[in-house]
Protein backbone atom coordinates (compact mmCIF):
# COMPACT_ATOMS: atom_id res chain seq x y z
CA UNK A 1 76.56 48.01 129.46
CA UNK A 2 76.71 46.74 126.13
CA UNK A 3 77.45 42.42 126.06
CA UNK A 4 78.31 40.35 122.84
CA UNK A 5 77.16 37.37 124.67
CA UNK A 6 73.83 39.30 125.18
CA UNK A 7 73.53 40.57 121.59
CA UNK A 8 74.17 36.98 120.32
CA UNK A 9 71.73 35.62 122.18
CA UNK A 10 68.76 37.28 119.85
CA UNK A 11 71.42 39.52 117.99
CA UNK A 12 84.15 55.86 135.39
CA UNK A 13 92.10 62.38 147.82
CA UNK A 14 91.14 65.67 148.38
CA UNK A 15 94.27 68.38 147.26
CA UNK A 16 94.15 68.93 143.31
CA UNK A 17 98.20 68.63 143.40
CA UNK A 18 97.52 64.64 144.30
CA UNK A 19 95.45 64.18 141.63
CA UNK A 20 97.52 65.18 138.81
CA UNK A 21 99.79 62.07 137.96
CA UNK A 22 102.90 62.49 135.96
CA UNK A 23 102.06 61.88 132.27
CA UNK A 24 102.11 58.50 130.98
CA UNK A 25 105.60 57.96 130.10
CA UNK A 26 108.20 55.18 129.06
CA UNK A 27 111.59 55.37 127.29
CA UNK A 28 110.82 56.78 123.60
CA UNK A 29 107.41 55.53 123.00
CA UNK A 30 105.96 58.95 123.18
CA UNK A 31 107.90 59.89 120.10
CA UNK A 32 106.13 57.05 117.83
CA UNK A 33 104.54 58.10 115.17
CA UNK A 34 101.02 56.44 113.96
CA UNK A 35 100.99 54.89 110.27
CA UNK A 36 97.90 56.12 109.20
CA UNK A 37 96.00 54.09 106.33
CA UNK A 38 92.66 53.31 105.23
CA UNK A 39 90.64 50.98 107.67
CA UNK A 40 88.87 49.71 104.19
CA UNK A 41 87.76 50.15 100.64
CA UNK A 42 84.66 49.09 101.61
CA UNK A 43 81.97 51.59 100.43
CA UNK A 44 80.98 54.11 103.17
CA UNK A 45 84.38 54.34 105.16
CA UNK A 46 86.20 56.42 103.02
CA UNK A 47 87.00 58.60 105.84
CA UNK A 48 88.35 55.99 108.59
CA UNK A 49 91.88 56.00 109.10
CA UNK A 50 93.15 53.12 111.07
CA UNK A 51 96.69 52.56 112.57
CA UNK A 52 98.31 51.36 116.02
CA UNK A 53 101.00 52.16 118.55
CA UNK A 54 102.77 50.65 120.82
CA UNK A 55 102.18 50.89 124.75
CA UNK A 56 104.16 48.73 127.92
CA UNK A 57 102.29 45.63 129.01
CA UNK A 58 102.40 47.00 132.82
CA UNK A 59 103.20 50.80 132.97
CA UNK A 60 104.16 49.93 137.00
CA UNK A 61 107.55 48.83 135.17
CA UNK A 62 107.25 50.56 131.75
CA UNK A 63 110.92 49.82 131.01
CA UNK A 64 110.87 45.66 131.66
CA UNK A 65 110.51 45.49 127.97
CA UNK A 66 107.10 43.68 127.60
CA UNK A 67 104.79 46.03 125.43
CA UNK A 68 101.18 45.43 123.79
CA UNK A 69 99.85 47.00 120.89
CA UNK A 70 96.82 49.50 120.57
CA UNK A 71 94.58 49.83 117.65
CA UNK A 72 93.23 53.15 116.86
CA UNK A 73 91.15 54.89 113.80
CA UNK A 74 89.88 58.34 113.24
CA UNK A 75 88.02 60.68 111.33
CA UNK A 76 89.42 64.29 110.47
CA UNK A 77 87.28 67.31 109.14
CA UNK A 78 87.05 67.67 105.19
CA UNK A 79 88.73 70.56 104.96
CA UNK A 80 92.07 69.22 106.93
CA UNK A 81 91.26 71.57 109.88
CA UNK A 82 90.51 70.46 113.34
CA UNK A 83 90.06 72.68 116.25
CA UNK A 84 90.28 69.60 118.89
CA UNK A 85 90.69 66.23 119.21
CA UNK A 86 87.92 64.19 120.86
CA UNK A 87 88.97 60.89 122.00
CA UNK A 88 85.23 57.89 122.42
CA UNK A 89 84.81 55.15 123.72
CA UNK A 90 81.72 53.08 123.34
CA UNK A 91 81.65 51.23 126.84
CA UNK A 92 81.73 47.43 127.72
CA UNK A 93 83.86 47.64 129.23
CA UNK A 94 85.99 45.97 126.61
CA UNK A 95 83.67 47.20 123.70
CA UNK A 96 85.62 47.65 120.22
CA UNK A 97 85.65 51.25 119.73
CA UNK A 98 87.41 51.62 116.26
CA UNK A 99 83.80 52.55 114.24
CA UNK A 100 82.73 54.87 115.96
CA UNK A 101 84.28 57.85 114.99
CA UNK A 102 81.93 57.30 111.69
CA UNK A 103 78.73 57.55 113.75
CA UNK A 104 79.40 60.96 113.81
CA UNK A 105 79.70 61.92 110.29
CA UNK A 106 76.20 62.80 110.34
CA UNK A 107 77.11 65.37 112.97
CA UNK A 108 79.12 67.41 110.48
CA UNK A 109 78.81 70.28 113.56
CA UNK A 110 81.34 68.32 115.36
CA UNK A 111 83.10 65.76 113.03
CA UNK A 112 83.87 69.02 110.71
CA UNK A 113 85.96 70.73 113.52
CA UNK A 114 87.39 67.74 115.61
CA UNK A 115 89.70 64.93 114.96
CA UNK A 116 87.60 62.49 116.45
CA UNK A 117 89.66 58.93 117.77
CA UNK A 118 87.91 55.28 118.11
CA UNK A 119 90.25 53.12 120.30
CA UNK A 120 90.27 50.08 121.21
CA UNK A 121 91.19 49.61 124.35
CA UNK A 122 93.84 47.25 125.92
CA UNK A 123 92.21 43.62 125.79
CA UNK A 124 89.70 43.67 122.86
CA UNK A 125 89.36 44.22 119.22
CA UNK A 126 92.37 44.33 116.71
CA UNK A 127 94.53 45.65 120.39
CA UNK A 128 96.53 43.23 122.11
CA UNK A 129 93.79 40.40 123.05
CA UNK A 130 92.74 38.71 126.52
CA UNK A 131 90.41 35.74 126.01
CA UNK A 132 88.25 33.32 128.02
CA UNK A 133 89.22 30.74 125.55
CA UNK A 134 85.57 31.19 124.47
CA UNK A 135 83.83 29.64 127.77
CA UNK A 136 81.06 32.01 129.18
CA UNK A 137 78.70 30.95 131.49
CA UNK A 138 76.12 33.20 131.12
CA UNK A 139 73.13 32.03 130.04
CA UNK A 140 74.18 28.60 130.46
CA UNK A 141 71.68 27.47 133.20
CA UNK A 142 68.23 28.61 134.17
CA UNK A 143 69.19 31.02 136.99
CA UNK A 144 65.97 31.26 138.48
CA UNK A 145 65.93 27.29 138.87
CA UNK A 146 66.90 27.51 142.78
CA UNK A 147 67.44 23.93 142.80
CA UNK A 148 70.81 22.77 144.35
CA UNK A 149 72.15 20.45 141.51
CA UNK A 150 71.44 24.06 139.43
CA UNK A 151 72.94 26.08 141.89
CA UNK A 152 75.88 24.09 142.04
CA UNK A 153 76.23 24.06 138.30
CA UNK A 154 75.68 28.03 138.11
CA UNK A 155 78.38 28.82 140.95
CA UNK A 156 80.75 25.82 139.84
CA UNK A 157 80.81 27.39 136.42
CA UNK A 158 81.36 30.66 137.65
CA UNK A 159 84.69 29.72 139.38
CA UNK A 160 85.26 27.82 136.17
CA UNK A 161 84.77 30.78 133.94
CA UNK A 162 87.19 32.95 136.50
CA UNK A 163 90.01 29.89 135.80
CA UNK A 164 89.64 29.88 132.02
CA UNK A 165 89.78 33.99 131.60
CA UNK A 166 92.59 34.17 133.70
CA UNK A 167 94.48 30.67 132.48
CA UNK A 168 94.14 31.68 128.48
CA UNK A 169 94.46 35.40 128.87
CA UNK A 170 97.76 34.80 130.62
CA UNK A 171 99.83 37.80 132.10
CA UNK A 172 98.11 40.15 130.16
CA UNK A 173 95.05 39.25 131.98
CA UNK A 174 96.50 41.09 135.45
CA UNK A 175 97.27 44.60 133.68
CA UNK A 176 93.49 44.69 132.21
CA UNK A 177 92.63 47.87 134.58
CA UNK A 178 91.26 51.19 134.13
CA UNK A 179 94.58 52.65 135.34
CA UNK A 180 96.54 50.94 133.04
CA UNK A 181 94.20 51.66 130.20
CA UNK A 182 94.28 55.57 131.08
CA UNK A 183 97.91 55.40 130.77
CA UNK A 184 97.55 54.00 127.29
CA UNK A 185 94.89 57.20 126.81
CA UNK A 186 97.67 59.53 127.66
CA UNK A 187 100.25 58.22 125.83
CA UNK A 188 98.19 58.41 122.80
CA UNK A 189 97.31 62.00 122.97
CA UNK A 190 101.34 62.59 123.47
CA UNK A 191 102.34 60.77 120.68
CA UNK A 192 99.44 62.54 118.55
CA UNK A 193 101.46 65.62 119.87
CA UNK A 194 98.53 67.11 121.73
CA UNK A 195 98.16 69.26 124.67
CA UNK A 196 94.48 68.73 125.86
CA UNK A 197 91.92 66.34 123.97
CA UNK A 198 88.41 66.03 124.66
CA UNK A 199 86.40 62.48 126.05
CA UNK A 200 83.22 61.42 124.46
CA UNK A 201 82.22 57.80 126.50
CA UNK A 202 79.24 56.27 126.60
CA UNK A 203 77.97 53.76 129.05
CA UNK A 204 80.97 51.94 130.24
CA UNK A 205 83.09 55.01 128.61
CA UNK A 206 81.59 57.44 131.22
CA UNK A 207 83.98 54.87 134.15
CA UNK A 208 86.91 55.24 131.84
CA UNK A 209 86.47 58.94 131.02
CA UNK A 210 86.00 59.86 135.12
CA UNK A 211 89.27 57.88 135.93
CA UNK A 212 91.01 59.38 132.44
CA UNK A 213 90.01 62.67 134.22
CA UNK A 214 91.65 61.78 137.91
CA UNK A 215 94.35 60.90 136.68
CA UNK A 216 95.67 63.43 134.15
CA UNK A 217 93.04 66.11 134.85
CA UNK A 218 95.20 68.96 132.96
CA UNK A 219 95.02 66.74 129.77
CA UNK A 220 91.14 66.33 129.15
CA UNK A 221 89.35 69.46 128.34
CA UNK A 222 86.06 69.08 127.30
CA UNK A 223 84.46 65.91 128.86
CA UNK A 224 81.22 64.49 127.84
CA UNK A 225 79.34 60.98 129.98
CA UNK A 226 76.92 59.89 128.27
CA UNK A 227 74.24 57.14 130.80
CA UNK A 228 76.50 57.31 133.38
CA UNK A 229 77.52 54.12 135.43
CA UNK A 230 77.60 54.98 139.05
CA UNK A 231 81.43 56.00 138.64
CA UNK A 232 82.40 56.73 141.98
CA UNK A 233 81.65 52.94 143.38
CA UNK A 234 82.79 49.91 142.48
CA UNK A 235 82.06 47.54 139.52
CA UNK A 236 80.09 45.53 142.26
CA UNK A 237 77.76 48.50 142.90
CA UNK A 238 76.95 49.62 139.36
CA UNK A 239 76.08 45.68 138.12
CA UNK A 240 74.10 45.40 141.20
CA UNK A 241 71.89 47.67 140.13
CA UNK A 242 71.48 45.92 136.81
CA UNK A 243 68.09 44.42 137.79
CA UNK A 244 66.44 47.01 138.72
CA UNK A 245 67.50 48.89 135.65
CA UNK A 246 65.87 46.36 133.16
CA UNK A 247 62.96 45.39 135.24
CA UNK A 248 61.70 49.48 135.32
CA UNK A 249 62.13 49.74 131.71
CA UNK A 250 60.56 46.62 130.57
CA UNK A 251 57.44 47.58 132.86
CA UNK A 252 57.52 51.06 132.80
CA UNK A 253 58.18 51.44 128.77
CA UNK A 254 58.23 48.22 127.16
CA UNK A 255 55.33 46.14 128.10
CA UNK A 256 53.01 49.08 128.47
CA UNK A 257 54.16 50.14 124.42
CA UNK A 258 53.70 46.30 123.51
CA UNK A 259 49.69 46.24 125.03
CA UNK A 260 49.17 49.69 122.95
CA UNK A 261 49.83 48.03 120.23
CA UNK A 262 47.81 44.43 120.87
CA UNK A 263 46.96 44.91 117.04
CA UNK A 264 50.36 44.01 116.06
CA UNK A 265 51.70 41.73 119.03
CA UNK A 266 48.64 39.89 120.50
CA UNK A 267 50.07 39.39 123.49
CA UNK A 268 47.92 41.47 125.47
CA UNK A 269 45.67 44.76 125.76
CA UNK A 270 47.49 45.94 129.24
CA UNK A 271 51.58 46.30 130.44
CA UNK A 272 50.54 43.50 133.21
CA UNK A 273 48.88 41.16 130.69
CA UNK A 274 51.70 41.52 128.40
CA UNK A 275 54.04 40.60 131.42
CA UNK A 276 52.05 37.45 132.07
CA UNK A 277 52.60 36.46 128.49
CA UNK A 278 56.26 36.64 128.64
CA UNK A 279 55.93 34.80 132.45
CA UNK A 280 53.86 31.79 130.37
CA UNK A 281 55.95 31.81 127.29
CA UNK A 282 59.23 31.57 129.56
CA UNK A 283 57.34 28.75 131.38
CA UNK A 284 56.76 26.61 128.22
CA UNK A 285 59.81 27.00 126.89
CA UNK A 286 61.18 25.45 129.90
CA UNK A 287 59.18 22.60 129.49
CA UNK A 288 59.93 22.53 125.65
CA UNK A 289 62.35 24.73 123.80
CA UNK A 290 61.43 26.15 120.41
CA UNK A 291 63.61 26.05 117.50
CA UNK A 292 63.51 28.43 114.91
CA UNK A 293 65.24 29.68 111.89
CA UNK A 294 68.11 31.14 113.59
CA UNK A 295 68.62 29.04 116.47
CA UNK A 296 67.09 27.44 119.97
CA UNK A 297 65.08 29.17 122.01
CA UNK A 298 65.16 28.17 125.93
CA UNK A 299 64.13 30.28 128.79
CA UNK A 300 67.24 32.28 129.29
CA UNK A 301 67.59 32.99 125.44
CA UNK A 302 64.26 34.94 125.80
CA UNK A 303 65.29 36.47 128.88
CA UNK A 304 67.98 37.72 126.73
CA UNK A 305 66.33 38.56 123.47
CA UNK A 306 63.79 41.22 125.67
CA UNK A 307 67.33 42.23 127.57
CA UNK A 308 68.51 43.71 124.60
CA UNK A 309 65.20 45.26 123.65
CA UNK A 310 65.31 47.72 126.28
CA UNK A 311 68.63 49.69 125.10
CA UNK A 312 66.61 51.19 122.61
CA UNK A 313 63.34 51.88 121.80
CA UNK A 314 63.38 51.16 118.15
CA UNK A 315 64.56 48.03 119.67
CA UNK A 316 61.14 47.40 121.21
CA UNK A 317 59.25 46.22 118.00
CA UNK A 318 62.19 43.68 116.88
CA UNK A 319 62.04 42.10 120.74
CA UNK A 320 58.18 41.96 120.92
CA UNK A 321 57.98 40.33 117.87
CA UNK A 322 60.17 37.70 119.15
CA UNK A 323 58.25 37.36 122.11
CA UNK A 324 55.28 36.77 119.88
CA UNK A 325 56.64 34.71 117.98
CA UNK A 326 57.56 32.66 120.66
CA UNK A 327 53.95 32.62 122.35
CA UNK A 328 52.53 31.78 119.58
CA UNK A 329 50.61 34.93 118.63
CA UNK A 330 51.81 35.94 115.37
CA UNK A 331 53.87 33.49 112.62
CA UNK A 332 57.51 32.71 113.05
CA UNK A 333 59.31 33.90 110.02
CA UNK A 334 60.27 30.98 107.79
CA UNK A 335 64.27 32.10 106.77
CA UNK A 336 67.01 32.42 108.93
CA UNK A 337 68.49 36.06 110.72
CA UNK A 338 71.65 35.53 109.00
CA UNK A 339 87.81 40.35 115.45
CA UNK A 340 87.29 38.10 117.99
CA UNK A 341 83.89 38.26 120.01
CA UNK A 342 85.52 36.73 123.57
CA UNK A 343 87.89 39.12 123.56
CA UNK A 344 85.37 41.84 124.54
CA UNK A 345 83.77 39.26 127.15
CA UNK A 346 87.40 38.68 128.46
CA UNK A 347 88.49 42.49 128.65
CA UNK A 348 85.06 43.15 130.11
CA UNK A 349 85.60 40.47 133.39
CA UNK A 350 89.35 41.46 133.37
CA UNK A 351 88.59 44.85 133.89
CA UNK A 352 85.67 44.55 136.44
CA UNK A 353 87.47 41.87 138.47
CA UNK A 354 90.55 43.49 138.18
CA UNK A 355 89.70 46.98 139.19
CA UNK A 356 87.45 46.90 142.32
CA UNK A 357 87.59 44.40 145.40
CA UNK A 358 84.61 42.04 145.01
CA UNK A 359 82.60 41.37 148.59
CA UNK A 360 81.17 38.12 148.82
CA UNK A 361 81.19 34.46 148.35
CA UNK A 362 78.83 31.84 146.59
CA UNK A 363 76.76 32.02 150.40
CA UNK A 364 76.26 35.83 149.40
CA UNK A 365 76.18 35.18 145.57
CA UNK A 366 73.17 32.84 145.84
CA UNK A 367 71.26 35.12 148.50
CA UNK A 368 72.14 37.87 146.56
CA UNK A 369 70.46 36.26 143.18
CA UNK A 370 67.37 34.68 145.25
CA UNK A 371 66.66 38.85 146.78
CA UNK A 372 67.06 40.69 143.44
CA UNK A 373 65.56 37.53 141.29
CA UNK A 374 61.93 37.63 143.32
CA UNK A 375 61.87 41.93 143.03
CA UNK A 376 63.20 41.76 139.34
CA UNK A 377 62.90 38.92 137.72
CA UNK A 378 63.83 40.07 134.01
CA UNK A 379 67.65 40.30 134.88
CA UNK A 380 67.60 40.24 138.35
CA UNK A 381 68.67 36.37 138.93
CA UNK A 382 71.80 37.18 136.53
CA UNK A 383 75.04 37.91 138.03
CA UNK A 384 77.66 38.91 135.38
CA UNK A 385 80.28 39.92 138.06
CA UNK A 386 79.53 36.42 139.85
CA UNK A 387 83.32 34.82 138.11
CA UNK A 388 84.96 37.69 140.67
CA UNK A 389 83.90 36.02 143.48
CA UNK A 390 86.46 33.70 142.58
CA UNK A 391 88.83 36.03 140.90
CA UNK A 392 93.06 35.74 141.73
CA UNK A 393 92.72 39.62 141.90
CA UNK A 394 95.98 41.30 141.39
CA UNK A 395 97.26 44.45 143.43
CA UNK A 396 95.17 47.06 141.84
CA UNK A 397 94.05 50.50 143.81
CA UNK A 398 92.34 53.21 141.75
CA UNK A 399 92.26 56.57 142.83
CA UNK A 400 88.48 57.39 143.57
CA UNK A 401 87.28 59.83 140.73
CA UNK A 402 86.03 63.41 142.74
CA UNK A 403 86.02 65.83 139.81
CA UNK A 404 88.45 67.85 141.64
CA UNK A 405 90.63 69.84 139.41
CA UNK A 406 88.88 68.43 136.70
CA UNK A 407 87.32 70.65 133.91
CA UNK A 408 83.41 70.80 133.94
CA UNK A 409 81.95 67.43 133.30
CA UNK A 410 78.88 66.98 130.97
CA UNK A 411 77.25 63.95 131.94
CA UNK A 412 73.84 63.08 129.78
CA UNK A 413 71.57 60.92 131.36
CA UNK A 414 68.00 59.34 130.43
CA UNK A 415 65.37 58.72 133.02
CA UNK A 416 65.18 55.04 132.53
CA UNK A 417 67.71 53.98 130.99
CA UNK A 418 68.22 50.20 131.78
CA UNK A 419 71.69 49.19 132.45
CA UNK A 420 73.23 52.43 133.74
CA UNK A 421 70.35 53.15 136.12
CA UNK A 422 69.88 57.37 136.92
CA UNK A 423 70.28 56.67 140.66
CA UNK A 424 73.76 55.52 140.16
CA UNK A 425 74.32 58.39 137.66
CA UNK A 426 72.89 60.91 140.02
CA UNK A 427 75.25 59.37 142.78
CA UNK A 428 78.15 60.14 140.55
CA UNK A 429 76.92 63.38 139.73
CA UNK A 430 77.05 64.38 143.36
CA UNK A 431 80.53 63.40 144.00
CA UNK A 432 82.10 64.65 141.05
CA UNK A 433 82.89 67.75 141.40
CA UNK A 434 81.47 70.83 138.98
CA UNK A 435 79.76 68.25 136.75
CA UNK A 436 76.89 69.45 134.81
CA UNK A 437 74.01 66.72 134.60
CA UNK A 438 71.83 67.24 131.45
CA UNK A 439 68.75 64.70 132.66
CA UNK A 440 66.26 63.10 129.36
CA UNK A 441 63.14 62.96 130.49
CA UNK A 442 60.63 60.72 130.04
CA UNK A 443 63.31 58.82 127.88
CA UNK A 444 64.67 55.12 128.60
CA UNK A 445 67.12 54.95 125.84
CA UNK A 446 71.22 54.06 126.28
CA UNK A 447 73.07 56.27 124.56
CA UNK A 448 71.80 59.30 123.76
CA UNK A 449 74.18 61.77 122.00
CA UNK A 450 74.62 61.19 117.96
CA UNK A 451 71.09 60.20 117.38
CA UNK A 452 68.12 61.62 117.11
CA UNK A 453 67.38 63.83 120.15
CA UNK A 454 67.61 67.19 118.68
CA UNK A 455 67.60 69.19 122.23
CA UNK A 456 70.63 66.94 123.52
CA UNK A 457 72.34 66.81 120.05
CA UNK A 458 72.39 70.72 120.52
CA UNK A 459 73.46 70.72 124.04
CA UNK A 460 76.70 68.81 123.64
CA UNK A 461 77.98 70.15 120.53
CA UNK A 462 77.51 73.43 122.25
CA UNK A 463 79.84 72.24 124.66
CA UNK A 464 82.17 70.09 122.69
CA UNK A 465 82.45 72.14 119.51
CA UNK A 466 81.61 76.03 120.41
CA UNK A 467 83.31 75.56 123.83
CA UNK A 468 80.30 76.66 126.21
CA UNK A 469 79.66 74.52 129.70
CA UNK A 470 76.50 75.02 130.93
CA UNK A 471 75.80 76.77 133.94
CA UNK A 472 74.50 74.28 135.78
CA UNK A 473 72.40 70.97 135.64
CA UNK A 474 69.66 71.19 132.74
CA UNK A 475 67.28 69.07 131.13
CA UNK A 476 65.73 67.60 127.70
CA UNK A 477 62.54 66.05 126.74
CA UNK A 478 63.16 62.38 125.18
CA UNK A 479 62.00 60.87 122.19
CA UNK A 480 58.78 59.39 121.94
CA UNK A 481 58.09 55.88 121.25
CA UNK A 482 57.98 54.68 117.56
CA UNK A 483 55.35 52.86 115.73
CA UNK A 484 55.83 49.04 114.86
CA UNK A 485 57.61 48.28 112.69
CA UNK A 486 60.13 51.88 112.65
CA UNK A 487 63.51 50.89 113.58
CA UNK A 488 66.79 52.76 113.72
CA UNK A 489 70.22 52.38 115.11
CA UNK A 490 71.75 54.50 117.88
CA UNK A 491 75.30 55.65 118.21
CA UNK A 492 76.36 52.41 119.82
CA UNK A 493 74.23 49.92 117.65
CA UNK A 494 75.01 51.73 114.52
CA UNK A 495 79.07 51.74 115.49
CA UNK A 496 78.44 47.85 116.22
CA UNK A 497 77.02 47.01 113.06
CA UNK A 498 79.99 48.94 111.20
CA UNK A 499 81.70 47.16 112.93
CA UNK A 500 80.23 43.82 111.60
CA UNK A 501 80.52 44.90 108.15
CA UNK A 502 83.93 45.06 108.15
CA UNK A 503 84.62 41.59 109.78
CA UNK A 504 85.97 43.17 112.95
């Protein structure tokens, strides 16, 4: 799932009845009416049309008179005409969704018959903000220093960062849950004055869009999950499977790519050898950090720089460069890498702390860290959920998502994608009920639909746009890997740097 923190660091009962909740309701906010206006007159986003409504602070007690406000945009077909209404959501949690309805402008196949909605959800962007009051303590501390002055610092901040997120964000902070933030879905499509909308999530998106689903299954029509957390688990689960995620990648992709391409990176002529490099790089820079250009590089800032390479593969030649850089095999350049960014970081703990029970204490945090750390050492000694151990968790119980009475689920899914593992997706997949997995093989990438995967591109606007579920599960060949040096942006990255642009 996509961090801030992380890209700063370079850069979803058994009877159907049950499961259909009343629709989100509270005394005349479903007959507000959005103010529609331009988002900016900033060249390229002519077409995004931003505007907000209003939603209750706790929709347990809709009527107590405490409400929040939740900023949305969209795009609408040329010709004024729009079949459906597809609501996206670019994961996080927490992520700022408002840009990327424009990603799909260069899908004219779907933005040309949809209304397609960028939201951002309760918590983060230009909605009603939670904060940490700007303290994160990730990255802060060498995690893989076992020491116990470190460990004490690592697990004391931890509790610390759990105080300050819940402390700044206030009451807010307790009604930053899925089922809240479904509510907020629904009221939306009511006060657009629609019957049924369609999901598009990625990531992150694919948790809210299986919950969105059990709970108002008659509202969503088309659904599409694009890398799939393990949805029908808890937030504990689907982190812990984080390491494993990035460490496959970076061995099975990235470092093999990297030696291919020795020419360029000099950092080694196998995937093992360029492992090693990154193992002795990391190891000096714990002796002595570099500082370059753009900032300070210690051992956890590379950790995170190659973190972020694996989302993408046109990511890979940006990260190995760094790495190079770094181990001194090719020149450091010689000029500097020139909304609210903790509000994400704050929605994103809210909502995993919030949601789902964490099991554990610092005994099983630091056991936990030590076991995945030695079998994946990339990632594996980070614990992002590790403030929920300490978490003041309010009385929150979701209703497990099953699929049932839920329309056909399209759920896209690459082989190795890094931080929403296929194991967990395939879990999901087999307890949710008449979904459809479309599997990307031999493909690593996060986020798949929107870019430039022709086969999956024509598989969900099939579904989305001409209205036809597959039959069953079905499959896709992936992208190959790209030369040094050719970069692009994917749906998420390209709706993040939009995002950017605009100050947001």
């Amino acid at each position: 799932m996509h961090r801030r923190k992380i890209a700063a660091a370079l850069a979803a009962v058994t009877a159907t009845s049950l499961l259909i909740a009343p629709q989100a309701h509270a005394a005349g906010l479903a007959d507000q009416r959005i103010k529609w206006q331009k988002c900016s007159d900033e060249p390229g986003f002519e077409r995004l049309e931003c505007g907000s409504f209003t939603a209750p602070m706790d929709w347990n007690n809709p009527r107590d008179g405490r409400t929040i406000t939740i900023a949305v945009s969209r795009t609408v077909p040329l010709n004024g005409k729009a079949k459906t209404a597809v609501f996206t959501n670019p994961g996080g949690p927490g992520g700022e969704g408002r840009t990327l309805p424009l990603v799909y402008l260069n899908r004219p196949k779907l933005s040309e018959n949809a209304e397609i909605y960028g939201i951002d959800v309760r918590g983060t962007g230009a909605s009603s903000n939670v904060t940490c009051g700007g303290f994160d303590t990730l990255g802060s501390t060498d995690p893989r220093d076992r020491s116990r002055a470190n460990l004490d610092l690592l697990y004391s901040g931890m509790e610390l960062q759990a105080k300050f997120c819940q402390t700044k964000s206030g009451e807010l902070g307790r009604y930053i849950t899925t089922d809240q933030t479904v509510r907020d879905l629904d009221l939306l499509r009511q006060v657009l004055g629609r019957k049924k909308v369609d999901w598009l999530g990625y990531s992150g998106g694919s948790w809210m869009g299986a919950y969105y689903a059990t709970y108002f299954p008659k509202t969503l029509d088309k659904i599409v999950l694009d890398s799939n957390t393990e949805f029908t688990a808890p937030w504990q689960t689907v982190f812990g499977d984080f390491g494993m995620g990035f460490e496959r990648r970076f061995r099975v992709d990235f470092a093999p790519w990297v030696a291919r391409h020795d020419d360029a990176y000099h950092l080694g002529k196998t995937g093992e050898e360029v492992r090693q490099a990154y193992e002795r790089t990391r190891a000096k820079l714990a002796q002595q950090p570099v500082t370059l250009p753009e900032g300070t590089y210690y051992p956890v800032t590379l950790d995170l720089v190659l973190v972020q390479g694996q989302y993408s593969k046109y990511a890979f030649d940006g990260a190995a460069r760094k790495l190079a850089e770094l181990a001194g095999t090719v020149p450091a350049p010689l000029t500097a890498q020139a909304s609210y960014p903790d509000a994400a970081n704050a929605t994103l703990h809210s909502i995993v702390c919030n949601d789902t029970k964490f099991r554990g204490d610092r005994r099983f945090l630091e056991r936990d860290a030590a076991q995945d750390g030695a079998k994946w050492p990339l990632l594996g000694y980070y614990q992002i959920m590790g403030p929920c151990a300490y978490w003041d968790r309010p009385d929150v119980d979701l209703k497990r998502p099953n699929g049932i009475g839920v329309t056909p689920t399209l759920m896209v899914q690459s082989e190795r994608d890094a931080p929403t593992p296929i194991e967990g997706a395939r879990k999901a997949h087999a307890g949710f009920a008449g979904s459809r997995m479309l599997t990307v093989e031999d493909e690593g990438d996060h986020g798949i639909y929107g870019f430039d995967n022709g086969c999956v591109n024509d598989v969900v606007e099939r579904y989305l746009v001409d209205r036809v579920t597959p039959s069953g599960d079905l499959s896709c060949p992936g992208v190959p890997l790209p030369e040094p040096g050719q970069q692009q942006a994917g749906p998420l990255e390209q709706a993040r740097e939009l995002a950017v642009r605009l100050g947001w």
